[in-house]
PDB file of N, CA and C in Angstrom:
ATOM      1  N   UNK A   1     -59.940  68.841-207.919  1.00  0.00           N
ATOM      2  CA  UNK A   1     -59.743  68.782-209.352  1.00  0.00           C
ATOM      3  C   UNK A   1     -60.952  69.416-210.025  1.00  0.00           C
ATOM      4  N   UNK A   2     -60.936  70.778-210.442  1.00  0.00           N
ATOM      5  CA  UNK A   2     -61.532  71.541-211.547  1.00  0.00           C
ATOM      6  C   UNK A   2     -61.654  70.587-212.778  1.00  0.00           C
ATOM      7  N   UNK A   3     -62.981  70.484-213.514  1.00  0.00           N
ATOM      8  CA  UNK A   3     -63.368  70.014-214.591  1.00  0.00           C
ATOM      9  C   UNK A   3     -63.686  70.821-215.770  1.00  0.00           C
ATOM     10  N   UNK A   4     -63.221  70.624-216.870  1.00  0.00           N
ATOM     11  CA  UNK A   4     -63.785  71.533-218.219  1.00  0.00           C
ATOM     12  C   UNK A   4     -64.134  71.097-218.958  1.00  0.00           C
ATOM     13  N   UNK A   5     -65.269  71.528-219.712  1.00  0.00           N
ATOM     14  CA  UNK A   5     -66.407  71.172-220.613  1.00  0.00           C
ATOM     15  C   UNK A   5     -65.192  69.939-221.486  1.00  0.00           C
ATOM     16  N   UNK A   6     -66.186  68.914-222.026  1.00  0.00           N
ATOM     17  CA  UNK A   6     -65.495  67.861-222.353  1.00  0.00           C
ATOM     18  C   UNK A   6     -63.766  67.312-222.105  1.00  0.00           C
ATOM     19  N   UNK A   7     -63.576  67.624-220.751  1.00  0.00           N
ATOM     20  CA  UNK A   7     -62.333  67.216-220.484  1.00  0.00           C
ATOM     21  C   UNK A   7     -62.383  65.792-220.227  1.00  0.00           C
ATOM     22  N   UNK A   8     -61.485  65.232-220.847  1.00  0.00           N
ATOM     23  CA  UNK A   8     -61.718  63.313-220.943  1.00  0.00           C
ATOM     24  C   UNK A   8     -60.742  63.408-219.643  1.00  0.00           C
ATOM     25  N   UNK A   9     -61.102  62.311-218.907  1.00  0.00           N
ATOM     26  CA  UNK A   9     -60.628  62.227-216.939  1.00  0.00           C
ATOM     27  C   UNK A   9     -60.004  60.572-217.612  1.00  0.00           C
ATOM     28  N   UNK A  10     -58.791  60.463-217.110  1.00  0.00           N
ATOM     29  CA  UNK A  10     -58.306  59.119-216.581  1.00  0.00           C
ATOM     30  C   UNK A  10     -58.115  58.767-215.086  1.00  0.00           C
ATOM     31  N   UNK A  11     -58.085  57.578-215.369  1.00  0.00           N
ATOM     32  CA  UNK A  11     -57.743  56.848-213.915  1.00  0.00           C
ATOM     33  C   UNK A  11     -57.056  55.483-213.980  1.00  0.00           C
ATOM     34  N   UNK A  12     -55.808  55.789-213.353  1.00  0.00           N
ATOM     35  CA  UNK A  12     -55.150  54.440-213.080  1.00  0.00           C
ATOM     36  C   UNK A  12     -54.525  54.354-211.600  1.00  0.00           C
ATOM     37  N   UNK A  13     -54.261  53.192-211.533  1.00  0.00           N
ATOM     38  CA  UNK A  13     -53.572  52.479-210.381  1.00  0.00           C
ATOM     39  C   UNK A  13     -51.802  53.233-210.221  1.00  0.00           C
ATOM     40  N   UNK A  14     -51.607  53.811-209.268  1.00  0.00           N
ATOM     41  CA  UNK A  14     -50.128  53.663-209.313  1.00  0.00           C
ATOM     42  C   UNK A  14     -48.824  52.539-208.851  1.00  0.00           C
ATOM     43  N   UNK A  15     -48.216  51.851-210.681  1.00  0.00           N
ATOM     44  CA  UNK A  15     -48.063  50.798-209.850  1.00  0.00           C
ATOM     45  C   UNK A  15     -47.143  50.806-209.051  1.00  0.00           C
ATOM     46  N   UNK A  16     -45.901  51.854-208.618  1.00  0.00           N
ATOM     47  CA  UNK A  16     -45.141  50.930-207.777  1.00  0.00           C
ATOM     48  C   UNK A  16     -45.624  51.183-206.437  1.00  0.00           C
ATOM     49  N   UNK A  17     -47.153  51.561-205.891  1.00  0.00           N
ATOM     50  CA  UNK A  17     -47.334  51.579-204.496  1.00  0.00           C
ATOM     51  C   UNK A  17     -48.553  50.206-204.694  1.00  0.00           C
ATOM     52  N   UNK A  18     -47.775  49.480-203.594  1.00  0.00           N
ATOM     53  CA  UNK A  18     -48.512  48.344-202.872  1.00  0.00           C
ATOM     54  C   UNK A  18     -50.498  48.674-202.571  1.00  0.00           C
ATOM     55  N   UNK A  19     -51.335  47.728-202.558  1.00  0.00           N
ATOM     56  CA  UNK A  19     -52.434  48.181-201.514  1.00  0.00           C
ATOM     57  C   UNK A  19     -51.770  48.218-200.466  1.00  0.00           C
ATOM     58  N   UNK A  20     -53.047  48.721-199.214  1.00  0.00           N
ATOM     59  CA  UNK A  20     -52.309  48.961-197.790  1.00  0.00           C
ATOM     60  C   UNK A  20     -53.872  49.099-196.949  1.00  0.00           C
ATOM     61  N   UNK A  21     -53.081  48.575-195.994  1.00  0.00           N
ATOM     62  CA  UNK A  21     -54.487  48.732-195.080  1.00  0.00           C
ATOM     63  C   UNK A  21     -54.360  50.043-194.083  1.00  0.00           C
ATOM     64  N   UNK A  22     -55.625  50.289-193.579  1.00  0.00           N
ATOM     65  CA  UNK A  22     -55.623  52.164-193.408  1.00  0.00           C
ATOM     66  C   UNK A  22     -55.958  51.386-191.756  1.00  0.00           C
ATOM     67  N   UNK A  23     -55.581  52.186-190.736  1.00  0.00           N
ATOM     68  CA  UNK A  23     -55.352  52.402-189.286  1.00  0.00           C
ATOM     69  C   UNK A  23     -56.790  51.848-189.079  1.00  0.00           C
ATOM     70  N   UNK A  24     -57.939  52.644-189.842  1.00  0.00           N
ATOM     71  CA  UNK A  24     -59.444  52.188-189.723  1.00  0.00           C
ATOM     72  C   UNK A  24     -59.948  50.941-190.173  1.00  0.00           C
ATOM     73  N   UNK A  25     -59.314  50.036-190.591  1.00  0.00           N
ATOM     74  CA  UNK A  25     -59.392  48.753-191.132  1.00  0.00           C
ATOM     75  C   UNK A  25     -59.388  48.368-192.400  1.00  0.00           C
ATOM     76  N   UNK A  26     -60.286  49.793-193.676  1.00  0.00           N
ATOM     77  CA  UNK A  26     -60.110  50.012-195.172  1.00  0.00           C
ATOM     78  C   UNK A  26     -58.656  49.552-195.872  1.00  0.00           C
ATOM     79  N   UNK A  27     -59.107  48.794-196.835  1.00  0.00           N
ATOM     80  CA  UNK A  27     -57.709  48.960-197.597  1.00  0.00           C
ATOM     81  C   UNK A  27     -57.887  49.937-198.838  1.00  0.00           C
ATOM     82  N   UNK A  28     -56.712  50.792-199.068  1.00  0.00           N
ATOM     83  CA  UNK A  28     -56.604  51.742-200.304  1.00  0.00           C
ATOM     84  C   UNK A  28     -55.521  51.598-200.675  1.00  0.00           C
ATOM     85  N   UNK A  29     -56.212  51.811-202.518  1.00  0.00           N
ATOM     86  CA  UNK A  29     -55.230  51.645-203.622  1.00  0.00           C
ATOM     87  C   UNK A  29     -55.074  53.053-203.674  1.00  0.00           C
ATOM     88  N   UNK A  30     -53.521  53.330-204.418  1.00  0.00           N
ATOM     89  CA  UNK A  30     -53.664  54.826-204.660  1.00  0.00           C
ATOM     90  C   UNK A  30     -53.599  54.878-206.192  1.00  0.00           C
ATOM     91  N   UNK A  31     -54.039  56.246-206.225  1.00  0.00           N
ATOM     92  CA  UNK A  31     -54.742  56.138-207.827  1.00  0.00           C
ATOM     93  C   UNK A  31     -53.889  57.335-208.337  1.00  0.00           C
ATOM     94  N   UNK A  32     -53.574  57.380-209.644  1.00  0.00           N
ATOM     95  CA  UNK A  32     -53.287  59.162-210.395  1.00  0.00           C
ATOM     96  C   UNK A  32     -54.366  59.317-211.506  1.00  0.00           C
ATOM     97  N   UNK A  33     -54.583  61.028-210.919  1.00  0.00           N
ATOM     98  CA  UNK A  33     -55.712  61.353-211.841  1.00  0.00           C
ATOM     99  C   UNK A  33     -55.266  62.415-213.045  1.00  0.00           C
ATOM    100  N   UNK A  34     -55.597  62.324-214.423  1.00  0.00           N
ATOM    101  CA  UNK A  34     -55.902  62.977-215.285  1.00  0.00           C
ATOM    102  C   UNK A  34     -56.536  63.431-216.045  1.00  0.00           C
ATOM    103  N   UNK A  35     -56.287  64.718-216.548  1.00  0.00           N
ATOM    104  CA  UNK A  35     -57.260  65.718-217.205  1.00  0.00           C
ATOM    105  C   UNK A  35     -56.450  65.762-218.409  1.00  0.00           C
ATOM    106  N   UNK A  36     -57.410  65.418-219.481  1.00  0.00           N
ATOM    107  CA  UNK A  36     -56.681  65.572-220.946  1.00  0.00           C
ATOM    108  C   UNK A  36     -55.378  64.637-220.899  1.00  0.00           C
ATOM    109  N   UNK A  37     -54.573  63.620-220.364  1.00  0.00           N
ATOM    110  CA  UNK A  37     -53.652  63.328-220.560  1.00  0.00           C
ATOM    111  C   UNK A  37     -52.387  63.911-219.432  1.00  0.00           C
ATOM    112  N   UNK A  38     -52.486  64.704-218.844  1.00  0.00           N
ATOM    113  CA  UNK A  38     -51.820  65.503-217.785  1.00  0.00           C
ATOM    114  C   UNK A  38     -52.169  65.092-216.434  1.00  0.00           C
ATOM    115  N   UNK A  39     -51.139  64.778-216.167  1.00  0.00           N
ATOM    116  CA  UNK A  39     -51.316  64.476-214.546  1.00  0.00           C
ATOM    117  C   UNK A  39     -51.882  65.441-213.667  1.00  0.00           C
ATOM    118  N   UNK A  40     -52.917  65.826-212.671  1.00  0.00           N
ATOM    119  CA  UNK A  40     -53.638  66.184-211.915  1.00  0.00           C
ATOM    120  C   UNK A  40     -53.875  66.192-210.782  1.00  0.00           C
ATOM    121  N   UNK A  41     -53.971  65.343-210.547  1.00  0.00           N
ATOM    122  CA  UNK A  41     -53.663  64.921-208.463  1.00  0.00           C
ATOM    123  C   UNK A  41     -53.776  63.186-208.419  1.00  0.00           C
ATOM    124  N   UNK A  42     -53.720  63.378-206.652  1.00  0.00           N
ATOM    125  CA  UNK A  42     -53.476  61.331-206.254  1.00  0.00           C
ATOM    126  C   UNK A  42     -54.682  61.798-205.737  1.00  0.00           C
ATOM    127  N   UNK A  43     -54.675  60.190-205.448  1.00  0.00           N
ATOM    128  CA  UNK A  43     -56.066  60.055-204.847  1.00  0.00           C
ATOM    129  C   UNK A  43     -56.165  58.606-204.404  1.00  0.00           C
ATOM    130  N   UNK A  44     -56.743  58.190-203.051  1.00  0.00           N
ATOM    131  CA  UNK A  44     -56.711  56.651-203.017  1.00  0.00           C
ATOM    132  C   UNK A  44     -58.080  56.335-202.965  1.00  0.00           C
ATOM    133  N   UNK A  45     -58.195  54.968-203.500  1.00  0.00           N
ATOM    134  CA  UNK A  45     -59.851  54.483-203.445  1.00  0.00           C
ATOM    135  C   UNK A  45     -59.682  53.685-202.241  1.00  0.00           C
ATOM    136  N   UNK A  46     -60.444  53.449-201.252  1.00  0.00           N
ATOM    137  CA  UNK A  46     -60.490  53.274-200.207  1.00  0.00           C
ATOM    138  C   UNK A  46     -61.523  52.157-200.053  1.00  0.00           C
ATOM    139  N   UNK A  47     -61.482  50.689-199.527  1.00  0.00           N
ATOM    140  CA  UNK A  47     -62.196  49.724-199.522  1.00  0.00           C
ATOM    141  C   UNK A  47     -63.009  49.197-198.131  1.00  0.00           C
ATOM    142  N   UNK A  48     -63.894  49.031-198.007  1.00  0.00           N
ATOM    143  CA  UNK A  48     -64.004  47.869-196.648  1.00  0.00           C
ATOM    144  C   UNK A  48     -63.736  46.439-197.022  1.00  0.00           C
ATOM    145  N   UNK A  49     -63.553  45.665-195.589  1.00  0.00           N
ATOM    146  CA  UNK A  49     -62.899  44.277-196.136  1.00  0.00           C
ATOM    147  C   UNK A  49     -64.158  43.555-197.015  1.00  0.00           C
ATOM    148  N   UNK A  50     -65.335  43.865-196.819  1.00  0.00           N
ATOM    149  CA  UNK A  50     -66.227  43.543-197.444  1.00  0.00           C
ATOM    150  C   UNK A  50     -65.842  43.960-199.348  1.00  0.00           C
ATOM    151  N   UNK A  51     -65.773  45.015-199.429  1.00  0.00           N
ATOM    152  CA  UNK A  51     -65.985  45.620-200.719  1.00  0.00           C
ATOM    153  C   UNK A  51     -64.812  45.111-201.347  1.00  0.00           C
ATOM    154  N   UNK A  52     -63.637  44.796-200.521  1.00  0.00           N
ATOM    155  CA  UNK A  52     -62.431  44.314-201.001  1.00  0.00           C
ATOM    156  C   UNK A  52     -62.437  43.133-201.423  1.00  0.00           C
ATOM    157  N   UNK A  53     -62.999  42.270-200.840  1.00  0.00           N
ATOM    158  CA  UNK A  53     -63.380  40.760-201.005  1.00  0.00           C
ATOM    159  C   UNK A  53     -64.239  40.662-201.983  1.00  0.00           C
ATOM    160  N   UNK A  54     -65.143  41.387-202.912  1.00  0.00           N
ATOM    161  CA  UNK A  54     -66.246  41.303-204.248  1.00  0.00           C
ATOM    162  C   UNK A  54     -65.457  41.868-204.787  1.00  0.00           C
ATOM    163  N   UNK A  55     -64.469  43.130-204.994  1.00  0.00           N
ATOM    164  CA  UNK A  55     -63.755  43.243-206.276  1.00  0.00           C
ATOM    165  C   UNK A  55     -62.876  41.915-206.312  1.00  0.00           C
ATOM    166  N   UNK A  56     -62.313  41.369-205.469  1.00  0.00           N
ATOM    167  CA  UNK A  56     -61.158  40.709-205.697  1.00  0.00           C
ATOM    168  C   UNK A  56     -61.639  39.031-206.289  1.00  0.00           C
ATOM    169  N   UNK A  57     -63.304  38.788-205.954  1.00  0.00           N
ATOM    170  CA  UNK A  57     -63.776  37.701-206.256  1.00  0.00           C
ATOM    171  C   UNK A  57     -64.974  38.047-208.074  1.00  0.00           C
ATOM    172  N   UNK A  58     -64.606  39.767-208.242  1.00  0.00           N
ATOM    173  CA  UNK A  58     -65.074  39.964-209.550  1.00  0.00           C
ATOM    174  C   UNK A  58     -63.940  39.999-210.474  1.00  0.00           C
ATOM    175  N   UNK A  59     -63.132  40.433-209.795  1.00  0.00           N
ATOM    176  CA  UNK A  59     -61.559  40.326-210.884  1.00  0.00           C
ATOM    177  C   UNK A  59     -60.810  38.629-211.486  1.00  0.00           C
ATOM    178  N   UNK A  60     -61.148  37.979-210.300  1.00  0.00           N
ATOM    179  CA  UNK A  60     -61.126  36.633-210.890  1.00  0.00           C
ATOM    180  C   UNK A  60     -61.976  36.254-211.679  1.00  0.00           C
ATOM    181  N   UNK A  61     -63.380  35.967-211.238  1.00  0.00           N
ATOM    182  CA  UNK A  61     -64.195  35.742-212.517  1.00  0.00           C
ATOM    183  C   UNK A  61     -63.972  36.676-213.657  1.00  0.00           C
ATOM    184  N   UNK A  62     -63.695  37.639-214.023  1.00  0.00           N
ATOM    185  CA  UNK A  62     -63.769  38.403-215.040  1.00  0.00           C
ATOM    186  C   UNK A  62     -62.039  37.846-215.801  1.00  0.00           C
ATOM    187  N   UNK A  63     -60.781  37.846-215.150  1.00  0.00           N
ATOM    188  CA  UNK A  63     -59.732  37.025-215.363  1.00  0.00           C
ATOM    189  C   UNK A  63     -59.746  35.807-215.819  1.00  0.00           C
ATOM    190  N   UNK A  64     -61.072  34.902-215.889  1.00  0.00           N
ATOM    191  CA  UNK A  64     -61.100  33.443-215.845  1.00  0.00           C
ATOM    192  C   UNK A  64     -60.683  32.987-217.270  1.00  0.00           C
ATOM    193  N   UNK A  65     -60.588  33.877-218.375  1.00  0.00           N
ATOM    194  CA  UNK A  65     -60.016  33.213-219.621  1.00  0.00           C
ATOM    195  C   UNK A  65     -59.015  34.011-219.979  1.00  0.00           C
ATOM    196  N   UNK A  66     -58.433  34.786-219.182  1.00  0.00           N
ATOM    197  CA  UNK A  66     -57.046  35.484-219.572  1.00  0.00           C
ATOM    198  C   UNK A  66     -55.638  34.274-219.255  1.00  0.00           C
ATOM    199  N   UNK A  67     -54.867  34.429-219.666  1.00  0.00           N
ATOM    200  CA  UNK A  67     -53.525  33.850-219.367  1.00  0.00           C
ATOM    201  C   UNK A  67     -53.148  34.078-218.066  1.00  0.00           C
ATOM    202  N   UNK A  68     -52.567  33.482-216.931  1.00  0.00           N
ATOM    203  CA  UNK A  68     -52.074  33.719-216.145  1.00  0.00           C
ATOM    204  C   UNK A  68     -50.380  34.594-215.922  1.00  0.00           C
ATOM    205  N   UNK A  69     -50.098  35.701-215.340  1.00  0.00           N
ATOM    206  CA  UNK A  69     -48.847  36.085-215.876  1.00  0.00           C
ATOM    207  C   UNK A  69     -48.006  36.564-215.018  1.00  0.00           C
ATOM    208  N   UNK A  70     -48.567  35.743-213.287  1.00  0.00           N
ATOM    209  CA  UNK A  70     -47.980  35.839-212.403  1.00  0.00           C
ATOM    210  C   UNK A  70     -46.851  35.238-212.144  1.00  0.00           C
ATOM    211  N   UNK A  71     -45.733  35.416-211.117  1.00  0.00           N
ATOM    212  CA  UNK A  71     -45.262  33.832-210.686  1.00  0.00           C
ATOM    213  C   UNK A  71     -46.046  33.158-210.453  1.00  0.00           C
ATOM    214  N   UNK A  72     -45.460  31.511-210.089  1.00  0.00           N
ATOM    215  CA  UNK A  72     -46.762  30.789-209.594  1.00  0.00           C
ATOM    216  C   UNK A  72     -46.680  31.193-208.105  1.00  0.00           C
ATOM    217  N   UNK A  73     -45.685  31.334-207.019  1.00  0.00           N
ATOM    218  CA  UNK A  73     -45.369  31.794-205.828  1.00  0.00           C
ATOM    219  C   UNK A  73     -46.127  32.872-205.190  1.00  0.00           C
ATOM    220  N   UNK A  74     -46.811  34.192-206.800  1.00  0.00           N
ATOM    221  CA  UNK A  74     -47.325  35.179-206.007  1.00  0.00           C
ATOM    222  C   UNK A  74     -48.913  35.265-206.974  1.00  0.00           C
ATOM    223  N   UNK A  75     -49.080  34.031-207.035  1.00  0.00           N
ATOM    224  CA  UNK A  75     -50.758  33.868-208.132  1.00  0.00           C
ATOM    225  C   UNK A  75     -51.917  33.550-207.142  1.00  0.00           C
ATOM    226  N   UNK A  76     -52.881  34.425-206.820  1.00  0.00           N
ATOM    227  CA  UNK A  76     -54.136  33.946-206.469  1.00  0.00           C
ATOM    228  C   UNK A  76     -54.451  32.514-206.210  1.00  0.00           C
ATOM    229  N   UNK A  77     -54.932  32.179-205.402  1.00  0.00           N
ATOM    230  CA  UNK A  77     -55.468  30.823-205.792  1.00  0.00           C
ATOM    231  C   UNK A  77     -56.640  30.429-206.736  1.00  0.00           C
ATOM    232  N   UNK A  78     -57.393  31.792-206.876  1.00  0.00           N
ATOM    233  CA  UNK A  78     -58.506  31.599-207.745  1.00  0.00           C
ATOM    234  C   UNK A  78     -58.106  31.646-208.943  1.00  0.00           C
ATOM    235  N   UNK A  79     -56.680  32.094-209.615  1.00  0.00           N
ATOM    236  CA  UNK A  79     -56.054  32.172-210.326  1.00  0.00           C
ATOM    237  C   UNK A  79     -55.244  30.981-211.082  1.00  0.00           C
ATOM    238  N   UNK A  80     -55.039  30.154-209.860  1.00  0.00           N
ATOM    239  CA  UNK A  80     -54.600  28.869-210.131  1.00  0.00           C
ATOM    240  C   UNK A  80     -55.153  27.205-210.657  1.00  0.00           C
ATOM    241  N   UNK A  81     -54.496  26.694-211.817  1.00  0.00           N
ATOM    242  CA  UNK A  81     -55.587  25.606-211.823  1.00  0.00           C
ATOM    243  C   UNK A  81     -56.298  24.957-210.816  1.00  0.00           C
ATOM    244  N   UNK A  82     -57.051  24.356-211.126  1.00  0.00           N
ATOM    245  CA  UNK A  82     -57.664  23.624-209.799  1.00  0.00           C
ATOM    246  C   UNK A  82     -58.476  22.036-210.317  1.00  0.00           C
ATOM    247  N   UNK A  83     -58.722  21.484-209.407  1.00  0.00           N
ATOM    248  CA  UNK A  83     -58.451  20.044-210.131  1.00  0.00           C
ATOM    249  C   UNK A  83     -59.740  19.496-209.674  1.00  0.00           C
ATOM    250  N   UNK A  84     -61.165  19.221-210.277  1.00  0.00           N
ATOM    251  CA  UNK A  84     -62.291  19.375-209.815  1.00  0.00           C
ATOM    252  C   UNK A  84     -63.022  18.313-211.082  1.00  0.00           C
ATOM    253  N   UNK A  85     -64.522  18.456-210.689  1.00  0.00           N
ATOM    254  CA  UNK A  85     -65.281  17.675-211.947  1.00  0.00           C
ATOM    255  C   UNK A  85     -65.008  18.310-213.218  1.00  0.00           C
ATOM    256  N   UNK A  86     -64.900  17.388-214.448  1.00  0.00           N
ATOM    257  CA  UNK A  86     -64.835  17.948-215.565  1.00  0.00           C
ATOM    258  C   UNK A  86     -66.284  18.967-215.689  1.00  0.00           C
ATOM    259  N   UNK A  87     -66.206  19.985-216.341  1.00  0.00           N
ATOM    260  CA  UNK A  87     -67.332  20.872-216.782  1.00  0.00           C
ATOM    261  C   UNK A  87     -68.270  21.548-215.783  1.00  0.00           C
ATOM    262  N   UNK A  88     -67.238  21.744-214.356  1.00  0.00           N
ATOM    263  CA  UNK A  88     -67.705  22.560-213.766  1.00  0.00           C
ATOM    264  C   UNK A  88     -66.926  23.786-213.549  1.00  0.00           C
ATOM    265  N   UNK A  89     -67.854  24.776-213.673  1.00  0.00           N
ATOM    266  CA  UNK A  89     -67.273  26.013-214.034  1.00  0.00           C
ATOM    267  C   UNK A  89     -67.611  26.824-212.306  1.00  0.00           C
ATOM    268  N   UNK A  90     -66.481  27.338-211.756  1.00  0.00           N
ATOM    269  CA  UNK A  90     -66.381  28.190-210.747  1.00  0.00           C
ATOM    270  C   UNK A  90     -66.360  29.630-210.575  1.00  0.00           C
ATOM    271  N   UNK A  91     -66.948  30.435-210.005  1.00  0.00           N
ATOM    272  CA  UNK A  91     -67.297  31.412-210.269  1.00  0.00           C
ATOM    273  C   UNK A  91     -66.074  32.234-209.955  1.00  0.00           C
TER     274      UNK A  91
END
């Protein structure tokens, strides 16, 4: 992907592909890239189980005062109430 002087770049998730784990143990999301608004190429971001496990334990904390808007069947557990001392806050 060629870049041009102030070309604004997006990046999102494509949603109807699943994560997936790669033959090498990585899991990758696949991504679509754009230039100006125009689709451009794929691309997957590629994780170790390590790196996978801190986004997925930064996305909860960062989620912690959003609404939940899963089923309950397919919700995180970090996602889920949890029934603990009053006024302790979990990371």
């Amino acid at each position: 992907m060629s870049t041009t002087p102030n070309a604004r770049i997006q990046v999102s998730r494509v949603p109807s592909k699943p994560v997936r784990r790669q033959d090498d143990g990585t899991l990758a999301i696949d991504l679509w890239l754009r230039r100006d608004g125009v689709f451009d190429a794929d691309a997957a971001l590629r994780l170790t189980i390590a790196e996978a496990e801190l986004l997925h334990a930064q996305l909860c904390y960062a989620l912690a005062d959003e609404p939940v808007t899963t089923p309950a069947n397919r919700t995180p557990d970090c996602r889920r109430p949890s029934v603990g001392s009053p006024g302790v806050d979990w990371p």
